[in-house]
PDB file of N, CA and C in Angstrom:
ATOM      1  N   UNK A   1     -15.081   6.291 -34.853  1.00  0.00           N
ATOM      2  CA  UNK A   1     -15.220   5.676 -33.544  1.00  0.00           C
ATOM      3  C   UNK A   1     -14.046   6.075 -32.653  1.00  0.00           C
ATOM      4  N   UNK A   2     -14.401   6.372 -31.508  1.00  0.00           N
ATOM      5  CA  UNK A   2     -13.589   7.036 -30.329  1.00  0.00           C
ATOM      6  C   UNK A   2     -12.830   5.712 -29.690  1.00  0.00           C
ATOM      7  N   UNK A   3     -11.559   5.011 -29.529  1.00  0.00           N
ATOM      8  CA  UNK A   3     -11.009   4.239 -28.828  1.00  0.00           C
ATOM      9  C   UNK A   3     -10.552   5.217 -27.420  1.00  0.00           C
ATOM     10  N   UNK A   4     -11.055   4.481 -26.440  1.00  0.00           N
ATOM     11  CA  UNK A   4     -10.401   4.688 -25.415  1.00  0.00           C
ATOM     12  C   UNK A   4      -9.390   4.587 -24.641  1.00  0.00           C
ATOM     13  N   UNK A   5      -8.729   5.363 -24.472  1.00  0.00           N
ATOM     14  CA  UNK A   5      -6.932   4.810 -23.856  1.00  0.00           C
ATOM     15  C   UNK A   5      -6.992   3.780 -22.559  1.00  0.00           C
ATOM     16  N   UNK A   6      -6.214   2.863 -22.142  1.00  0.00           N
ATOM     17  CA  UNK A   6      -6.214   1.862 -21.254  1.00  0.00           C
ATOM     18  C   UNK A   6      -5.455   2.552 -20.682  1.00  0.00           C
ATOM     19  N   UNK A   7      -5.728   2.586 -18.838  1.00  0.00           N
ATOM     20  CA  UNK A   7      -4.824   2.952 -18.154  1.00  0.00           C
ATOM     21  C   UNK A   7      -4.742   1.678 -17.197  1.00  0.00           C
ATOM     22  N   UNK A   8      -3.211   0.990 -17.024  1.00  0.00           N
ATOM     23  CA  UNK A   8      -3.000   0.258 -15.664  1.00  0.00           C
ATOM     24  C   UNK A   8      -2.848   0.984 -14.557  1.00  0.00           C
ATOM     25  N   UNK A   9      -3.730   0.347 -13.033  1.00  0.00           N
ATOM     26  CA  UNK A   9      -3.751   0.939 -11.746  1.00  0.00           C
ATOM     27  C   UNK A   9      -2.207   0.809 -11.328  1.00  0.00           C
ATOM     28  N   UNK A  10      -2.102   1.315 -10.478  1.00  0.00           N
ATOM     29  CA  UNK A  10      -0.819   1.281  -9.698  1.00  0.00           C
ATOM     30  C   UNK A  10      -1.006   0.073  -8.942  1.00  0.00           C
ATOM     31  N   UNK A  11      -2.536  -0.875  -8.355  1.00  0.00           N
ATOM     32  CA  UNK A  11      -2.469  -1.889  -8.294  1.00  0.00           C
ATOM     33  C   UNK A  11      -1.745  -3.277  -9.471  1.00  0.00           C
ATOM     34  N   UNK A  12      -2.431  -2.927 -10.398  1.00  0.00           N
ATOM     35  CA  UNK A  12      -2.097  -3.852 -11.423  1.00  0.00           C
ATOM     36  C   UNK A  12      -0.822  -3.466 -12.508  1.00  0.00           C
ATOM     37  N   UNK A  13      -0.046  -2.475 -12.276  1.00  0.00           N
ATOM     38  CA  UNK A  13       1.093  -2.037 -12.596  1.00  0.00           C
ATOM     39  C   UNK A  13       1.924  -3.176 -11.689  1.00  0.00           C
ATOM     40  N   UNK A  14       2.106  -3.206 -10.659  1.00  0.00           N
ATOM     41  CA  UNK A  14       2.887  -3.780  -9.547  1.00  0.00           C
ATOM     42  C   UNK A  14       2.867  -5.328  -9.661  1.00  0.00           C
ATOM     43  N   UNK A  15       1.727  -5.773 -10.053  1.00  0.00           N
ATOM     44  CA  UNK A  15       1.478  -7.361 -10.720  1.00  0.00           C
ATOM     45  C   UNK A  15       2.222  -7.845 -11.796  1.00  0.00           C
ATOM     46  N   UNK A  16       2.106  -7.046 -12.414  1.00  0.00           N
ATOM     47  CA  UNK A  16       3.553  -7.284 -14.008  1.00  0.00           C
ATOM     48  C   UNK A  16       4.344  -8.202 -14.070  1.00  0.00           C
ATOM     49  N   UNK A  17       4.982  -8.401 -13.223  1.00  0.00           N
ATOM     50  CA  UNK A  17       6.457  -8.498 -12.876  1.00  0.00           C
ATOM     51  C   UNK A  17       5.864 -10.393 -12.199  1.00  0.00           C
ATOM     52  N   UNK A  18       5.582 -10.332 -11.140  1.00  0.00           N
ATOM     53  CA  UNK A  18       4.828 -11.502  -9.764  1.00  0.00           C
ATOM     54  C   UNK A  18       4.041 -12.160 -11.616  1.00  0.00           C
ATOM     55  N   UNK A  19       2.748 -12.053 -12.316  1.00  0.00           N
ATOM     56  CA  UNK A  19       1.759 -12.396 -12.829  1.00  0.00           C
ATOM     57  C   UNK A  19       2.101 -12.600 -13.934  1.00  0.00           C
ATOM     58  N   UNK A  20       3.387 -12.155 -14.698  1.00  0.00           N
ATOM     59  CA  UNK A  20       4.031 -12.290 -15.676  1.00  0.00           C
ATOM     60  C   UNK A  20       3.188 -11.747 -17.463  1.00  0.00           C
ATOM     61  N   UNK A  21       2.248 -10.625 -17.230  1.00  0.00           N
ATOM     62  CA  UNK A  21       1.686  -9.763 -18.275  1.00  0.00           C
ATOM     63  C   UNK A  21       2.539  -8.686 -18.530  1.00  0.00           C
ATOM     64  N   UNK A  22       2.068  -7.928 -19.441  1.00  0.00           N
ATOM     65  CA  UNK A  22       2.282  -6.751 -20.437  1.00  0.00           C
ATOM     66  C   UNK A  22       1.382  -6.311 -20.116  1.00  0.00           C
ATOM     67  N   UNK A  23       1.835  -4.875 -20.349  1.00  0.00           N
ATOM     68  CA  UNK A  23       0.792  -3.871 -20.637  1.00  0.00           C
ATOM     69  C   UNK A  23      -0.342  -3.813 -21.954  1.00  0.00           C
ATOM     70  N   UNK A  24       0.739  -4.467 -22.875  1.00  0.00           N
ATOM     71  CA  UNK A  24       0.610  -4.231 -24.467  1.00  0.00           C
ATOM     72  C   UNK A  24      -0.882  -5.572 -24.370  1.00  0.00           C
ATOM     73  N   UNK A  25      -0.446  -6.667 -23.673  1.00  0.00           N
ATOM     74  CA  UNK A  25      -0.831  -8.083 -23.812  1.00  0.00           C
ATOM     75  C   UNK A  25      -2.538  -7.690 -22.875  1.00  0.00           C
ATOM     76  N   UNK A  26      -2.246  -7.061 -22.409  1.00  0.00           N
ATOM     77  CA  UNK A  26      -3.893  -6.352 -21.254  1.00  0.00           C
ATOM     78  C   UNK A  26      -4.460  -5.566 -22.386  1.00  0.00           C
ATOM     79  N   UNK A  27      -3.797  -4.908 -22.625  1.00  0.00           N
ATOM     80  CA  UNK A  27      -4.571  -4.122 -23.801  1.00  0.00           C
ATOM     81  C   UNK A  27      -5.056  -4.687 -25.198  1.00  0.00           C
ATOM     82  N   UNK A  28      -4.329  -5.856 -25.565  1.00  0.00           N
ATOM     83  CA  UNK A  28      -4.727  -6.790 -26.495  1.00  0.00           C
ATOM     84  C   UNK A  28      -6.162  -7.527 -26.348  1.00  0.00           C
ATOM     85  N   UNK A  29      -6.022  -8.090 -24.815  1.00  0.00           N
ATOM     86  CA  UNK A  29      -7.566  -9.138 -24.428  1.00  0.00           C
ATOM     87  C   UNK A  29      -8.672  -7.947 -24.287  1.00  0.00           C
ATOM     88  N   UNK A  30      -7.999  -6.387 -23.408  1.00  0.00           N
ATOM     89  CA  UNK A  30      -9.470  -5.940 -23.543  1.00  0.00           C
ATOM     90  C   UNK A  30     -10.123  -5.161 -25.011  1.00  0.00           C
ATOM     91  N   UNK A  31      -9.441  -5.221 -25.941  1.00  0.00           N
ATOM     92  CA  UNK A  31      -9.348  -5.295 -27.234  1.00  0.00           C
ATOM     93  C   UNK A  31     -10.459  -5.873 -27.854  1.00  0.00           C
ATOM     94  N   UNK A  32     -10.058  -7.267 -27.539  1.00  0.00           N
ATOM     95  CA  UNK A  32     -10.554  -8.056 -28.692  1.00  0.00           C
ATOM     96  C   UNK A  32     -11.209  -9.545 -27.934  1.00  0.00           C
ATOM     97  N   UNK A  33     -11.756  -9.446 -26.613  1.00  0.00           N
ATOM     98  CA  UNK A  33     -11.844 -10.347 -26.252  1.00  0.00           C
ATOM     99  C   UNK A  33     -13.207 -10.476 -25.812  1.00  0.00           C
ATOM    100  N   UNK A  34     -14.350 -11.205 -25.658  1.00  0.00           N
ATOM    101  CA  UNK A  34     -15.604 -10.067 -24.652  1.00  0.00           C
ATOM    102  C   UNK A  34     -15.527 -10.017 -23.510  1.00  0.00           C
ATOM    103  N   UNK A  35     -16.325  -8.700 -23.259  1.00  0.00           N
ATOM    104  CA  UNK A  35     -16.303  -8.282 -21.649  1.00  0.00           C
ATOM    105  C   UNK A  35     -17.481  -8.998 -21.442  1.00  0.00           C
ATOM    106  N   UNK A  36     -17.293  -9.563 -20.023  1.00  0.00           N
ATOM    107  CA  UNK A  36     -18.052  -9.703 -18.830  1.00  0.00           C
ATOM    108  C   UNK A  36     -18.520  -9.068 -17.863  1.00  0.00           C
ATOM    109  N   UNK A  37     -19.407  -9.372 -17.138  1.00  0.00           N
ATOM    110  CA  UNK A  37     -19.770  -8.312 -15.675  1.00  0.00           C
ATOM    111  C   UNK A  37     -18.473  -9.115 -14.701  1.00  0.00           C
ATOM    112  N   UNK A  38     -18.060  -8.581 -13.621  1.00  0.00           N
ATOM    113  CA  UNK A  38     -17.277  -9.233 -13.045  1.00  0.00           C
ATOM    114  C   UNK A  38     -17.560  -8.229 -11.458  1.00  0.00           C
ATOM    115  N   UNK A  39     -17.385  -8.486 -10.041  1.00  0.00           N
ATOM    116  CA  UNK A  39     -17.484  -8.083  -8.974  1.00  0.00           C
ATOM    117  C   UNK A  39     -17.379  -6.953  -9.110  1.00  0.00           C
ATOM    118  N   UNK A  40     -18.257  -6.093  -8.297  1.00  0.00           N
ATOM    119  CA  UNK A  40     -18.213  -4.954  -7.697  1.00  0.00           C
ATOM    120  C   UNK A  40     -18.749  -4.180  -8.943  1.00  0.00           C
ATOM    121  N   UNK A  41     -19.196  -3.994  -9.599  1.00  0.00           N
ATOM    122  CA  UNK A  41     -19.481  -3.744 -10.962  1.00  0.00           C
ATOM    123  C   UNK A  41     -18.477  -3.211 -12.067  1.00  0.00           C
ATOM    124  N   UNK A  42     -17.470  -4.124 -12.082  1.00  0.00           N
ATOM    125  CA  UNK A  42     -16.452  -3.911 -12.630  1.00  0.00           C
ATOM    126  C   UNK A  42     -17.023  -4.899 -13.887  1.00  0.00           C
ATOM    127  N   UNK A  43     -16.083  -4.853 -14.941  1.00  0.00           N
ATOM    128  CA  UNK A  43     -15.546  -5.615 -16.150  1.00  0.00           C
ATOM    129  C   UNK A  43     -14.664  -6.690 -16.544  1.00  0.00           C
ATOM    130  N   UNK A  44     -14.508  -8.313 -16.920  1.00  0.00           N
ATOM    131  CA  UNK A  44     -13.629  -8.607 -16.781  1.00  0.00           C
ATOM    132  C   UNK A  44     -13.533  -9.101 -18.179  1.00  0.00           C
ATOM    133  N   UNK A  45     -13.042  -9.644 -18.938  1.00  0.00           N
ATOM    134  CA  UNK A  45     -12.286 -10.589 -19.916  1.00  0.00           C
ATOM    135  C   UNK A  45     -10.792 -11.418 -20.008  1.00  0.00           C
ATOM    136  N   UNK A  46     -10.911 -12.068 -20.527  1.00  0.00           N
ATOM    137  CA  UNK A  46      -9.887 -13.390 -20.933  1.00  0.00           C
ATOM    138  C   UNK A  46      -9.667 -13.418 -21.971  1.00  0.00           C
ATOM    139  N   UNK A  47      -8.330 -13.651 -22.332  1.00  0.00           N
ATOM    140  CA  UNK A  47      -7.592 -14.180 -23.627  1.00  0.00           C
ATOM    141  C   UNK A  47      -6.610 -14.956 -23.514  1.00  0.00           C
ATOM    142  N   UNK A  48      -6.479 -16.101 -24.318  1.00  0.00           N
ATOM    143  CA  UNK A  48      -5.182 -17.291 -24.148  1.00  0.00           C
ATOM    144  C   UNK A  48      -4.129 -16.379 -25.066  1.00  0.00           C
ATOM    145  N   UNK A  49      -3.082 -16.684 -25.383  1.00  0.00           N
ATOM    146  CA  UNK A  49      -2.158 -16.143 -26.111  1.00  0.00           C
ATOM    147  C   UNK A  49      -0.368 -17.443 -26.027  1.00  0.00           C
ATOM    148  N   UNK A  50      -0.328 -17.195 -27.023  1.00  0.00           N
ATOM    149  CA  UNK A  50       0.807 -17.890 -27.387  1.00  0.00           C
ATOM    150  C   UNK A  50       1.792 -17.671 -26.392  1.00  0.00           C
ATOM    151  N   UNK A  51       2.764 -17.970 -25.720  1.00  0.00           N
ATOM    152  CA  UNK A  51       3.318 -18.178 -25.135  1.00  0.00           C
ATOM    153  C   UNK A  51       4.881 -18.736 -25.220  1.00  0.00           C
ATOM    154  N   UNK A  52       4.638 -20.069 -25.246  1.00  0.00           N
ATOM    155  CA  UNK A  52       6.340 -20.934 -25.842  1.00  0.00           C
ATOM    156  C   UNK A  52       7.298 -20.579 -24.830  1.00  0.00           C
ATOM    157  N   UNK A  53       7.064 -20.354 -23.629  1.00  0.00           N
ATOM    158  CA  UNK A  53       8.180 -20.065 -22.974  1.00  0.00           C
ATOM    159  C   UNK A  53       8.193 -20.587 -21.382  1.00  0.00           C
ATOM    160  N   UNK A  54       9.163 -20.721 -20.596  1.00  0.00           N
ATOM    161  CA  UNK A  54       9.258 -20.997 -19.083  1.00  0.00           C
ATOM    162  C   UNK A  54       9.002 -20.196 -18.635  1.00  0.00           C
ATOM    163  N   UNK A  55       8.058 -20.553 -17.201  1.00  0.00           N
ATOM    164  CA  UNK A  55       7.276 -19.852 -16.047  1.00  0.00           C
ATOM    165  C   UNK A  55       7.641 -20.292 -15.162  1.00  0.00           C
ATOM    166  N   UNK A  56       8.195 -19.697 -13.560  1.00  0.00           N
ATOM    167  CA  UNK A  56       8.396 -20.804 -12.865  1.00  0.00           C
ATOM    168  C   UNK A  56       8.812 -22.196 -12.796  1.00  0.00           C
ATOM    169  N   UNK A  57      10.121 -22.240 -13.838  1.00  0.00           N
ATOM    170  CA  UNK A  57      10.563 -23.767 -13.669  1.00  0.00           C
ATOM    171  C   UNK A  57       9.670 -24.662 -14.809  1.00  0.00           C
ATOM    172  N   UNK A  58       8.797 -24.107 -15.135  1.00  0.00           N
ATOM    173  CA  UNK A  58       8.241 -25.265 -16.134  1.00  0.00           C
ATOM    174  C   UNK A  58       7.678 -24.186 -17.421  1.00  0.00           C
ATOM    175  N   UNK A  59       7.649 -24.868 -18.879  1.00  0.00           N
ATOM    176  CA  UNK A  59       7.679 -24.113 -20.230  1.00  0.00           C
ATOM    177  C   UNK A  59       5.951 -24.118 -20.194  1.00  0.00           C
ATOM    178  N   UNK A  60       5.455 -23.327 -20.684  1.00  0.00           N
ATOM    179  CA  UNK A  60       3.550 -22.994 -21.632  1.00  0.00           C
ATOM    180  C   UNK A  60       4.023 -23.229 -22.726  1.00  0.00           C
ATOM    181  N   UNK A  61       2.762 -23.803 -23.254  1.00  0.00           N
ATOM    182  CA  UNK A  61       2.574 -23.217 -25.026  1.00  0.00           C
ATOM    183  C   UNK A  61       1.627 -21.950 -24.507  1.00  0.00           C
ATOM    184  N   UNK A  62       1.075 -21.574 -23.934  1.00  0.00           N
ATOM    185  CA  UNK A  62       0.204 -20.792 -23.633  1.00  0.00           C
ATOM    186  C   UNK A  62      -0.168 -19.877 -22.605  1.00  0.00           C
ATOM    187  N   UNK A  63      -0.103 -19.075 -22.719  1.00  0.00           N
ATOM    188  CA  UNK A  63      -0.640 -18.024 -21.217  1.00  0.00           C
ATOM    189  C   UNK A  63      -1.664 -17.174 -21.030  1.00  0.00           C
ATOM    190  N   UNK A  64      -3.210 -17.182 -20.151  1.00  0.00           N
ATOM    191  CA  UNK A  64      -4.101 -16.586 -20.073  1.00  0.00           C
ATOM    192  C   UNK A  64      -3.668 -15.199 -19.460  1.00  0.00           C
ATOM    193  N   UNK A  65      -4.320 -14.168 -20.260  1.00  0.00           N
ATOM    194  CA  UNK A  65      -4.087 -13.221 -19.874  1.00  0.00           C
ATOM    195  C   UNK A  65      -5.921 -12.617 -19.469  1.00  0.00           C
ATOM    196  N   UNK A  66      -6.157 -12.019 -18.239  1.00  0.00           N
ATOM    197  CA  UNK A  66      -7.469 -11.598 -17.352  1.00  0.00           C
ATOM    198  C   UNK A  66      -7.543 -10.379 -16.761  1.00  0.00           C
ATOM    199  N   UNK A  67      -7.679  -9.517 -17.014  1.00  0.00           N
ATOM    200  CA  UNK A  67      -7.819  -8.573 -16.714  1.00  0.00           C
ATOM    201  C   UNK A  67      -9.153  -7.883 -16.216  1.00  0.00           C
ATOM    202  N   UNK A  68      -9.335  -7.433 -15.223  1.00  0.00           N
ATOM    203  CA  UNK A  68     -10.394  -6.757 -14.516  1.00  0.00           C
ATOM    204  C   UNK A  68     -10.565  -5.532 -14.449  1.00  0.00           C
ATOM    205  N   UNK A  69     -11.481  -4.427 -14.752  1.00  0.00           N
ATOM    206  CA  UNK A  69     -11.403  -3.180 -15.096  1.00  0.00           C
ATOM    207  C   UNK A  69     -12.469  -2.648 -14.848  1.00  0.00           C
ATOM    208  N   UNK A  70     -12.560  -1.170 -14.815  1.00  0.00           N
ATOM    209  CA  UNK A  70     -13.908   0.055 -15.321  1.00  0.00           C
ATOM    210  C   UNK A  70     -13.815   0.667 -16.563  1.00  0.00           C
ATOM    211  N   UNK A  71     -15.086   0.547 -17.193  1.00  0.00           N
ATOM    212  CA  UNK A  71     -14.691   1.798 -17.925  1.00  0.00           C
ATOM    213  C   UNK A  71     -15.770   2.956 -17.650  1.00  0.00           C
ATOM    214  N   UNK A  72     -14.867   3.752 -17.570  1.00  0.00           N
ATOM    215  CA  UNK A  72     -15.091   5.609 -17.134  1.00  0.00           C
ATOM    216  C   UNK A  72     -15.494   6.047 -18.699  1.00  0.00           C
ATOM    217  N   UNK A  73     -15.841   7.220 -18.467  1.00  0.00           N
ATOM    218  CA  UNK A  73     -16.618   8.284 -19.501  1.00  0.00           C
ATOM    219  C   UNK A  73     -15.314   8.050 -20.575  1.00  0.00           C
ATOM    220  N   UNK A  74     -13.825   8.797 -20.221  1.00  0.00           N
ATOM    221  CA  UNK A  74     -12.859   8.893 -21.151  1.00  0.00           C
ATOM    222  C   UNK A  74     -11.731   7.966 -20.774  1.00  0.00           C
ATOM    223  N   UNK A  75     -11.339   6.486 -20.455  1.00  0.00           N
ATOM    224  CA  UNK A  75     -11.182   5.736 -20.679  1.00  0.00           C
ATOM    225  C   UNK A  75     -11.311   4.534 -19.761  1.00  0.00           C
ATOM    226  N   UNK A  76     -10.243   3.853 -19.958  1.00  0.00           N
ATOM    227  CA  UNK A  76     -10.710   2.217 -19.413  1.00  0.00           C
ATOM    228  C   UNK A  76      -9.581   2.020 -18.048  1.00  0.00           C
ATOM    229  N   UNK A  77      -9.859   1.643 -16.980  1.00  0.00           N
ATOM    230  CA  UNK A  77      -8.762   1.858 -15.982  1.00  0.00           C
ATOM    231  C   UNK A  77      -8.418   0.274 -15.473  1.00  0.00           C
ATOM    232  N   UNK A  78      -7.656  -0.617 -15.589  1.00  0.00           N
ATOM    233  CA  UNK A  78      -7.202  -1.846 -15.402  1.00  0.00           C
ATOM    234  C   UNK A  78      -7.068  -2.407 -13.645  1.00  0.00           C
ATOM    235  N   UNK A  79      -7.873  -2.468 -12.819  1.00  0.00           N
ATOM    236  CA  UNK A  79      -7.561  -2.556 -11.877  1.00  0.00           C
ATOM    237  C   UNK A  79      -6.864  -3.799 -11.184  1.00  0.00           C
ATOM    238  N   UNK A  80      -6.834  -5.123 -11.928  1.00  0.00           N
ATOM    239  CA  UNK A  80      -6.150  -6.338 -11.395  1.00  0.00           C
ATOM    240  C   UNK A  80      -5.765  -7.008 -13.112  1.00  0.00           C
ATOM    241  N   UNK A  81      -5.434  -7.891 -12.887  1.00  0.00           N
ATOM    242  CA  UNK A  81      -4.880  -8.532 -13.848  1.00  0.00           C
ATOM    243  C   UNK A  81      -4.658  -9.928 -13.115  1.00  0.00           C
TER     244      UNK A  81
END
């Protein structure tokens, strides 16, 4: 079986940081999580993930990670998060 490489947009590259994901953690939910239809005929999925840490002034046990995407012939392109 052929896995396809995940690429983040230069949109959702720039979110990182503001949205508080990984690259690694996007590539985890669209992994193992199911896809959905989501706008424009894009792809979306969700995954909760452990967390334990402060966000803005206040601690998670938990953080959803959502990612919105295509997938193309040779791979998967991440357009929001």
């Amino acid at each position: 079986m052929h896995v396809k490489p995940i690429r983040l947009s230069t949109h959702a590259q720039g979110y990182a940081g503001k949205r508080g994901f990984t690259a690694a953690e996007v590539e985890d939910a669209i992994r193992t999580a199911p896809w959905k239809p989501a706008d424009q005929g894009r792809l979306q999925c969700a995954k909760r993930m452990r967390y334990n840490q402060e966000w803005n002034g206040r601690v998670y046990a938990t953080k959803r990670v959502q990612p919105v995407f295509v997938e193309a012939d040779d791979e998967i392109v991440v357009v929001t998060v």
